[in-house]
Protein backbone atom coordinates (compact mmCIF):
# COMPACT_ATOMS: atom_id res chain seq x y z
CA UNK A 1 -21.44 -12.34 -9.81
CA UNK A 2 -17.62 -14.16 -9.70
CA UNK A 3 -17.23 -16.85 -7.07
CA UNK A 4 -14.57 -16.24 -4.62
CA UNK A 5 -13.30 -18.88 -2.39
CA UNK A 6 -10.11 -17.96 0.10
CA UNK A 7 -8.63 -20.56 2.40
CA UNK A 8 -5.50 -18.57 4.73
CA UNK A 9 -3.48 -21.46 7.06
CA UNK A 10 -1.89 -20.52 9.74
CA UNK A 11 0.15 -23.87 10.69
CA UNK A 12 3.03 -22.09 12.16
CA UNK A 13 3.15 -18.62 13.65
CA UNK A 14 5.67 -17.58 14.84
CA UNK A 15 6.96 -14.02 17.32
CA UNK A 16 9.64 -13.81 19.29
CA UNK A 17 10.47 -10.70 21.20
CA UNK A 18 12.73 -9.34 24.37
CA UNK A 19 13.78 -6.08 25.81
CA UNK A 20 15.68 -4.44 28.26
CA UNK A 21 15.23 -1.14 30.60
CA UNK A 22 15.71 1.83 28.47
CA UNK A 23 18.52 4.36 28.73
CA UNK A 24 18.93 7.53 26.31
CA UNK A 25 22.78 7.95 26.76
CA UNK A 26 22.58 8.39 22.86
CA UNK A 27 20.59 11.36 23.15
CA UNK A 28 18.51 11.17 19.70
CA UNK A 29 15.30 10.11 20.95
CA UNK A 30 15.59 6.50 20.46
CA UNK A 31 16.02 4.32 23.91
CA UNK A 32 19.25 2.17 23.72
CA UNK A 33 18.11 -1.23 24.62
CA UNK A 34 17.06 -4.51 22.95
CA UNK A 35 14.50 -4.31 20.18
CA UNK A 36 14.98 -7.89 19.04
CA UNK A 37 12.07 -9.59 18.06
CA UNK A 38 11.13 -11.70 14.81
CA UNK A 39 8.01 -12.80 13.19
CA UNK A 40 7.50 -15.26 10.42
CA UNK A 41 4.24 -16.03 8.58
CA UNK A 42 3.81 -18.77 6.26
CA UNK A 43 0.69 -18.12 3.51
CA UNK A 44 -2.17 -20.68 1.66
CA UNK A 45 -4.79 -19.36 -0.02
CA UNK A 46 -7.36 -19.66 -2.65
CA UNK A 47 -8.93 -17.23 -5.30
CA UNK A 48 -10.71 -17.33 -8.57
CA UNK A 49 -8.37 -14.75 -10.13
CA UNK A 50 -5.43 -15.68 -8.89
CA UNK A 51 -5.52 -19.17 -8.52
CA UNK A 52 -3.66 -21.46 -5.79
CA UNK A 53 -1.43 -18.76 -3.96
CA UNK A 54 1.65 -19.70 -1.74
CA UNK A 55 4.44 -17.93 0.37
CA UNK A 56 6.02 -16.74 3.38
CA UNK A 57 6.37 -13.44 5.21
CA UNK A 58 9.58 -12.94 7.86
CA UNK A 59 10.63 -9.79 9.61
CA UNK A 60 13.77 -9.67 11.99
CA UNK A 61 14.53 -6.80 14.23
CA UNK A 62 17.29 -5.04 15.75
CA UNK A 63 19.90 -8.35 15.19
CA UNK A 64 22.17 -6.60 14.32
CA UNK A 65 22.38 -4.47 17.34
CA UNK A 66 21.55 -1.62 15.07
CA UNK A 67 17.99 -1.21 15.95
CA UNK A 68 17.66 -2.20 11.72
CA UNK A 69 14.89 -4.31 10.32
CA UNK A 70 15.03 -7.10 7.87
CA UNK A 71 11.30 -7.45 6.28
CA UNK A 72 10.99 -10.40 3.39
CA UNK A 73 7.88 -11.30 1.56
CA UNK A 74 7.77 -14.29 -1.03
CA UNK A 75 4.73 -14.75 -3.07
CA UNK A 76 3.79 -16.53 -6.22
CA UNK A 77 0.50 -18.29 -7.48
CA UNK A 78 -0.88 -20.79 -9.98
CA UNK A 79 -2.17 -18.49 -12.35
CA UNK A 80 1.07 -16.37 -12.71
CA UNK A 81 1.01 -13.69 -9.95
CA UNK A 82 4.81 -13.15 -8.86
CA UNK A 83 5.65 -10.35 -5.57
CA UNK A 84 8.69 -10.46 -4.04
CA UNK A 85 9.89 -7.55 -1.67
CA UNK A 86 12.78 -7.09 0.49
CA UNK A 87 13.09 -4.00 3.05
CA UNK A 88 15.46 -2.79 4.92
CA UNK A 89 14.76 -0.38 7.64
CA UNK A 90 17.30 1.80 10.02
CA UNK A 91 15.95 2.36 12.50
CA UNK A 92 13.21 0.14 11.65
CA UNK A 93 9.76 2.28 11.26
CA UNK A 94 7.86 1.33 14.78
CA UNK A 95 11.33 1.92 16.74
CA UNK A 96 11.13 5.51 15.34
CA UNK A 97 7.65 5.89 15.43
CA UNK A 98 7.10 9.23 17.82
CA UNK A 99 10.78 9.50 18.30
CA UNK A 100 13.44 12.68 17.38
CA UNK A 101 16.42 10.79 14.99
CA UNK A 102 18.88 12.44 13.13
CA UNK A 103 18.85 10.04 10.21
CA UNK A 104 16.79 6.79 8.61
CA UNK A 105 17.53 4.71 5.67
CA UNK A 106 15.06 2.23 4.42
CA UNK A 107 15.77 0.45 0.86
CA UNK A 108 13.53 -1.37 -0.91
CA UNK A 109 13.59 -4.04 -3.52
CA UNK A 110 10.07 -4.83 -4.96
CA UNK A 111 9.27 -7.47 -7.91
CA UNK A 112 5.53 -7.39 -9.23
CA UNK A 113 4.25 -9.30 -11.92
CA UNK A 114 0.39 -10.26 -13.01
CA UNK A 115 -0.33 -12.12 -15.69
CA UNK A 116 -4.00 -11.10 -15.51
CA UNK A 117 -3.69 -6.46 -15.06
CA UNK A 118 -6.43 -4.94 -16.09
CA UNK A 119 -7.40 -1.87 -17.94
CA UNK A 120 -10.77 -0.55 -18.04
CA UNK A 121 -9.73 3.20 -19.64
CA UNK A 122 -10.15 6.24 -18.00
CA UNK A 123 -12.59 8.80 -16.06
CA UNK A 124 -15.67 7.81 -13.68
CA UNK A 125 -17.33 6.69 -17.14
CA UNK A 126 -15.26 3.64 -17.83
CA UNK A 127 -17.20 0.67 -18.50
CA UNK A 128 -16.89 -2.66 -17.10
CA UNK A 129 -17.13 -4.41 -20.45
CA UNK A 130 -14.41 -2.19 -22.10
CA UNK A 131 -12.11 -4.39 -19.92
CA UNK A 132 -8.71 -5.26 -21.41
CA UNK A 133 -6.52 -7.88 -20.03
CA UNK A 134 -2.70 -7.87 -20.28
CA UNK A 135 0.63 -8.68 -18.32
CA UNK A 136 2.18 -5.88 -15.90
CA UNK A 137 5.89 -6.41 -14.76
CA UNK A 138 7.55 -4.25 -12.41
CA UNK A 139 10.63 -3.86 -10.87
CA UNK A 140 11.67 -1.32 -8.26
CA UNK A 141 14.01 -0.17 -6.00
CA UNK A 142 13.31 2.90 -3.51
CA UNK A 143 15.83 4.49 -1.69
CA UNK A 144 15.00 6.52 1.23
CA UNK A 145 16.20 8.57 3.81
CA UNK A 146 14.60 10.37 6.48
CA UNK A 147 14.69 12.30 9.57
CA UNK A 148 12.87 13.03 12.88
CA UNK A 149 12.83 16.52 13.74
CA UNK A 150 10.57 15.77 16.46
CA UNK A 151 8.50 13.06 18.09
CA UNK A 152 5.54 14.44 15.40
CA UNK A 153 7.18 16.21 12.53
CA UNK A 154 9.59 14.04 10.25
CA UNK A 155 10.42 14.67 6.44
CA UNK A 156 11.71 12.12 4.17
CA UNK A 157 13.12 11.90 0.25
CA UNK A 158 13.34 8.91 -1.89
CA UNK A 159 14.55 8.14 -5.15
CA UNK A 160 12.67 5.49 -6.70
CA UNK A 161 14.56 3.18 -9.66
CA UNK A 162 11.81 1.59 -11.82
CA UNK A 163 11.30 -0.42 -15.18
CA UNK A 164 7.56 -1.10 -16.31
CA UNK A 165 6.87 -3.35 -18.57
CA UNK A 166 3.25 -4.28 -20.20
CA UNK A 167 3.03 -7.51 -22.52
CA UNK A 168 0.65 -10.07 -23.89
CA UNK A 169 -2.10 -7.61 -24.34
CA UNK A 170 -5.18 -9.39 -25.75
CA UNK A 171 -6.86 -10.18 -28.31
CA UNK A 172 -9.79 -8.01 -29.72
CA UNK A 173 -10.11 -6.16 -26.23
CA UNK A 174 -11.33 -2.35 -26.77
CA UNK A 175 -8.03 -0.99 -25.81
CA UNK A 176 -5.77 -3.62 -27.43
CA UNK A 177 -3.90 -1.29 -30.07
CA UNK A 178 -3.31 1.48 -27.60
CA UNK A 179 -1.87 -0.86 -24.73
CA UNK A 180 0.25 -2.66 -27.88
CA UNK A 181 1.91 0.69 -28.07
CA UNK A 182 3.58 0.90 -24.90
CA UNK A 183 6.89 -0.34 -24.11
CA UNK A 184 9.22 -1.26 -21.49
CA UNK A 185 10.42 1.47 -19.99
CA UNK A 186 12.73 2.81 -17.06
CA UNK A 187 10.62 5.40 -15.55
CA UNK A 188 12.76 6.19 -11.95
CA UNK A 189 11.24 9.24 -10.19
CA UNK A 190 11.82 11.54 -6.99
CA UNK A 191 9.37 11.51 -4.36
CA UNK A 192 9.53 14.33 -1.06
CA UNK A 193 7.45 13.92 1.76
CA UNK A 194 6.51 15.85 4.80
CA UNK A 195 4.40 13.68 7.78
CA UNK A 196 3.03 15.42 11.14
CA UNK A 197 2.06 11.78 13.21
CA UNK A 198 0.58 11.62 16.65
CA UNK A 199 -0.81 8.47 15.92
CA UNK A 200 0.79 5.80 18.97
CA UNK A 201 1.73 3.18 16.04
CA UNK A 202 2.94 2.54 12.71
CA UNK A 203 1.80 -1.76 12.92
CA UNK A 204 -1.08 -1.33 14.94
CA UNK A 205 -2.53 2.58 15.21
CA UNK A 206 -5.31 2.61 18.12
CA UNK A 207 -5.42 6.48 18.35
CA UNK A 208 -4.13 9.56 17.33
CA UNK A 209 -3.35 11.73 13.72
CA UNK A 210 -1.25 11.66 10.52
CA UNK A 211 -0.84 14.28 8.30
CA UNK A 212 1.26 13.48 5.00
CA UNK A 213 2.02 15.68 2.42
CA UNK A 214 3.98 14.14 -1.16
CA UNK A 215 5.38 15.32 -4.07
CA UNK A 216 6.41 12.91 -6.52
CA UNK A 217 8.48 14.21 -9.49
CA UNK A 218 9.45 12.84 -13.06
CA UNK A 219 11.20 14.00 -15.74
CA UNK A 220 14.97 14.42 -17.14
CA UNK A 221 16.31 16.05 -14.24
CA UNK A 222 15.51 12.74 -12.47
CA UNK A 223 17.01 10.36 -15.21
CA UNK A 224 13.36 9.95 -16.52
CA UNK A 225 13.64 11.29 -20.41
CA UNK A 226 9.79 9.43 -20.97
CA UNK A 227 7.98 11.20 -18.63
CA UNK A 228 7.75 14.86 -17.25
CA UNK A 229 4.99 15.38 -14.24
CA UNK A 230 4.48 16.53 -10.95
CA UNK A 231 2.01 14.35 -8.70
CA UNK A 232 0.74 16.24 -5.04
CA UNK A 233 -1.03 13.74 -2.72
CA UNK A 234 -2.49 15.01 0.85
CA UNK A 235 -2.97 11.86 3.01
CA UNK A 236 -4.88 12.56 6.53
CA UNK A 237 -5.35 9.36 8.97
CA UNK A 238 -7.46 9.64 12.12
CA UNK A 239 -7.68 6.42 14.80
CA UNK A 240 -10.27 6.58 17.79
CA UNK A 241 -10.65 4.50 20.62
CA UNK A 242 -14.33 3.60 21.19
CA UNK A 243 -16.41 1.12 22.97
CA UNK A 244 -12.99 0.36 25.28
CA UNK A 245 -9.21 -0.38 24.61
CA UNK A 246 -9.60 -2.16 21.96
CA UNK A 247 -12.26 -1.50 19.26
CA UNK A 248 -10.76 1.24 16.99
CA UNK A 249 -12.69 3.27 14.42
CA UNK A 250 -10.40 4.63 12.04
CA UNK A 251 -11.07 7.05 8.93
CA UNK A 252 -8.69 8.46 6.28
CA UNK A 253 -9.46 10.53 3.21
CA UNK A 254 -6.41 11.13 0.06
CA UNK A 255 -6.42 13.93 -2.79
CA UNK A 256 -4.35 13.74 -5.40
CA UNK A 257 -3.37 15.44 -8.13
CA UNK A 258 -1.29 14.81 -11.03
CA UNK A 259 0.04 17.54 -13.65
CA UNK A 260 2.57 17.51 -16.46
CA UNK A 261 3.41 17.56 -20.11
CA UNK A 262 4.04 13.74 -20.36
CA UNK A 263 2.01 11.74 -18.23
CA UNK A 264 2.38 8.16 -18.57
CA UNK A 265 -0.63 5.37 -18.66
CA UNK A 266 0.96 3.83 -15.43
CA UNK A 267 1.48 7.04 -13.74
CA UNK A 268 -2.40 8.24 -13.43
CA UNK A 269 -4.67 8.20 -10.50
CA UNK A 270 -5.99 4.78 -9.42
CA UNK A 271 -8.68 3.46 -7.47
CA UNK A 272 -10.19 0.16 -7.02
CA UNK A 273 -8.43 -3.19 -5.49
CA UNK A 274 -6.72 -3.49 -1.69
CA UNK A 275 -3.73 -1.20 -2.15
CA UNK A 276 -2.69 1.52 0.30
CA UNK A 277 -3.23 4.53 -1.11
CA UNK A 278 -6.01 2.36 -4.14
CA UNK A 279 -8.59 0.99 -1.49
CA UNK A 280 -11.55 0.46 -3.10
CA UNK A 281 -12.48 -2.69 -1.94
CA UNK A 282 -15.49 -3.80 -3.93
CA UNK A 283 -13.73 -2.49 -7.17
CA UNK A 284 -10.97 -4.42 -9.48
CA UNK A 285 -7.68 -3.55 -9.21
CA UNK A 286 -7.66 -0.04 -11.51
CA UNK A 287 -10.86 0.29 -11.91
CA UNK A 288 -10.63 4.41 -12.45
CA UNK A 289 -7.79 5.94 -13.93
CA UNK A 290 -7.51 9.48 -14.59
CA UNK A 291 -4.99 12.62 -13.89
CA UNK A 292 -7.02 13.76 -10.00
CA UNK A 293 -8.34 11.20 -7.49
CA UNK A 294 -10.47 11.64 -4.62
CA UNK A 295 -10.46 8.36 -1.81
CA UNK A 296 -11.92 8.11 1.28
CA UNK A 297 -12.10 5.27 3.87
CA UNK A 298 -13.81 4.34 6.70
CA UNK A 299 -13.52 1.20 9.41
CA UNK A 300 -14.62 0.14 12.56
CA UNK A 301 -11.53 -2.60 13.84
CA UNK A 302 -12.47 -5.13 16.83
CA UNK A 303 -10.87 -7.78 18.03
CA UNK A 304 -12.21 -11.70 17.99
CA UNK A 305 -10.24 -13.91 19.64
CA UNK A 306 -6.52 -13.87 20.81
CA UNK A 307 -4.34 -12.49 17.81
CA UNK A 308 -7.34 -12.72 15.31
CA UNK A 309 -9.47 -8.97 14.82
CA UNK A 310 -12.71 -8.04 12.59
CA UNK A 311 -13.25 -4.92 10.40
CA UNK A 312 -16.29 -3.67 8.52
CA UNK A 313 -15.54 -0.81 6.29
CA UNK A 314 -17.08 1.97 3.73
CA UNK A 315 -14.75 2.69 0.44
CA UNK A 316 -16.26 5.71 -1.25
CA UNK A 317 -13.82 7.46 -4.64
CA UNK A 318 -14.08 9.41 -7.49
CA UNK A 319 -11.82 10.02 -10.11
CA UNK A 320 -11.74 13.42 -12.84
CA UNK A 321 -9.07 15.29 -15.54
CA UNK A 322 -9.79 18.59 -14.05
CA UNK A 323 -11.33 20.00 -10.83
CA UNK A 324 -14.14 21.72 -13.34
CA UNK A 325 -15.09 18.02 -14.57
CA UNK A 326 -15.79 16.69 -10.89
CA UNK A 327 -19.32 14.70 -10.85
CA UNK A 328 -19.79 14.18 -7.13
CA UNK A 329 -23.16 11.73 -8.54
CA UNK A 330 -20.65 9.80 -9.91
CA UNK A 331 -18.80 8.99 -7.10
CA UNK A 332 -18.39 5.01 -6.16
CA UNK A 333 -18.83 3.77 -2.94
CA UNK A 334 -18.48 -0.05 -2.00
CA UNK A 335 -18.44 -1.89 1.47
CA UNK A 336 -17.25 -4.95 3.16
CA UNK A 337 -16.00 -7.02 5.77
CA UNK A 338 -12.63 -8.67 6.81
CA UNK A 339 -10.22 -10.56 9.25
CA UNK A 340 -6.98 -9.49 10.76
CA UNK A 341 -4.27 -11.53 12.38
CA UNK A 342 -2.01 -9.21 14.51
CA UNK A 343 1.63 -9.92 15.13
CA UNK A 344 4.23 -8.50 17.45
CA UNK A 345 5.55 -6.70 13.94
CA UNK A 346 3.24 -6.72 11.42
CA UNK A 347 -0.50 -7.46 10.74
CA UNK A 348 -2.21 -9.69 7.78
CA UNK A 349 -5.24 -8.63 6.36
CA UNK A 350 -8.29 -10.50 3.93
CA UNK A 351 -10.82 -8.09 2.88
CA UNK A 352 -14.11 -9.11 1.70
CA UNK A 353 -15.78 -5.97 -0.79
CA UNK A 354 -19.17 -5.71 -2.26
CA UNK A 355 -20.12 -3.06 -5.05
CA UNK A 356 -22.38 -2.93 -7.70
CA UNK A 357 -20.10 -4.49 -9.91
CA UNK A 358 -19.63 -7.52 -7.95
CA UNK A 359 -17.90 -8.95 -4.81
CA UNK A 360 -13.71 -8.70 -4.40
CA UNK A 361 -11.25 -10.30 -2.07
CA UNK A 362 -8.04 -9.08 -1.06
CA UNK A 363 -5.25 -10.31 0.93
CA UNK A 364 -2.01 -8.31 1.40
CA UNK A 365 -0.02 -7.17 5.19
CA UNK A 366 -0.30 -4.27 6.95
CA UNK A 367 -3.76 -2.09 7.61
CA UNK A 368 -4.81 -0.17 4.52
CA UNK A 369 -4.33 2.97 6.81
């Protein structure tokens, strides 16, 4: 088993909020009054794979007057890992959480590179030696815009511009002549959604429902001439108060399907590492591939000690071609512990994961669900 070490320093944190009494003279559901509030985050941390990893997080709300958001993460490390995002958000996403609005507009710039991706091949039978190590460079930029038809039901449509680019495959590695053969591409695609929410937070969900429903979609009519595929995801959230007002016990569970003549490699199902709609904790970063995907997650959140929480959690996936190939035996299941730190407007995560191939450490913002 790897050694992991993580140190995460907290030197200067920062959140600064006010508000006012709340009038509705606009009539759309949204209070007018003062929303301003920022929070800044600096980052230092440790990991095998990574190396020495340093950055900042900052988001500023409503300074503008506009009830916007400004969200900015800088990241790089010693052993190559690059992430740089910048979001904007109008209204920003907790101001319209359970609200009616006519219109949103969030943009997103997004820079991702690791010098260490890995590729393990596809199906539930991939093998932990066939691992093949490579760069992965992508750039996007999402463009969304939503709208509110009531405090539960909202709908939203982005077009997503994206160039993905794999390089410096290695040597000898049982996949090294078909990763060779990709290239850098500009894959943009179109992605609808449909979300029924009763959940009382976007940052920091103690109770409540979310029902999400997304079809992504790639191919020429989208500008996409390398790729031609439709990709349904069904996302359902559940958060429970228990044992008080604090302790929250949360569950989610995410099918998804993709289906087309052209799929690409980077389009596929994933499952392993600390990403959103990827959380398999105790797994590598895509550690199943395949065209379906079945994830579900479970955690018990506490809190510790002023802004600092706990978690324990259960990952448990499975990945397949076709719904006639699904081996339930097969399905992985890791588990884990991990520490929050909860600001006014957003929360910072590390995630400790054990499975039988090891133990995994993830740090990233925001719950996993």
């Amino acid at each position: 088993m790897k050694k992991r070490l993580i140190f995460l320093l907290f030197p200067a944190i920062l959140s600064v909020g006010m508000g006012f009494a709340q009038d509705d003279s606009a009539g759309t559901g949204i209070p007018e009054k003062s929303y301003r509030s920022w929070s800044g985050l600096p980052i230092a941390m440790y990991d095998n794979d990574i190396g020495f990893g340093y950055g900042a997080k900052a988001k500023f709300i409503d300074f503008l007057k506009k009830k916007e958001s400004f969200d900015i993460i800088l990241f790089n490390s010693s052993k190559g890992e690059r992430w740089y995002v910048f979001t904007f958000s109008i209204p920003d996403i907790e101001i319209r959480q359970g609200k009616t609005y006519p219109i949103s507009f969030d943009l997103k710039a997004e820079y991702d590179k690791f010098l260490k991706y890995f590729y393990y091949g596809q199906g539930m039978g991939s093998r932990e030696e066939d691992l093949t190590i490579l760069t992965h460079e992508t750039k996007q930029l999402y463009l969304t815009f939503g709208r509110g038809f009531s405090p539960t039901l909202s709908a939203t449509a982005s077009y997503v511009f994206r160039s993905i680019d794999y390089y410096n495959v290695e040597e000898g590695g049982t996949f090294t002549d078909e990763l060779r053969a990709l290239k850098k591409k500009n894959a943009p695609f179109l992605s609808l959604s449909v979300r029924y929410d009763t959940s009382d937070s976007q940052i920091h969900p103690t109770r409540g429902m979310r029902l999400t429903l997304r079809d992504d979609i790639s191919g020429k009519i989208v500008g996409s001439p390398d790729a031609s595929y439709n990709r349904l995801t069904i996302d359902f959230r559940k958060y429970m108060l228990v044992f008080g007002d604090k302790d929250v016990f949360a569950f989610r569970t995410l099918v998804q399907y993709i289906d087309g003549g052209n799929i690409p490699l980077y389009d596929l199902s994933s499952l392993g590492g600390g990403g959103e709609f990827t959380a398999m904790r105790g797994f590598a970063l895509n550690r199943f591939l395949d065209k379906g995907k079945f994830l579900a997650n479970v955690e018990y959140r506490f809190p510790i000690w002023w802004i600092f929480g706990g978690n324990v959690f259960v990952d448990m996936g499975n990945v397949w071609s076709r719904l006639g190939d699904i081996d339930l035996g097969k399905t992985a299941v890791d588990y884990g512990f991990g520490l929050r730190l909860y600001m006014k407007d957003f929360a910072a995560r590390v995630d400790f994961g054990f499975g039988k191939e090891g133990m995994r450490l993830y740090f990233n913002f925001g719950h996993i669900f």
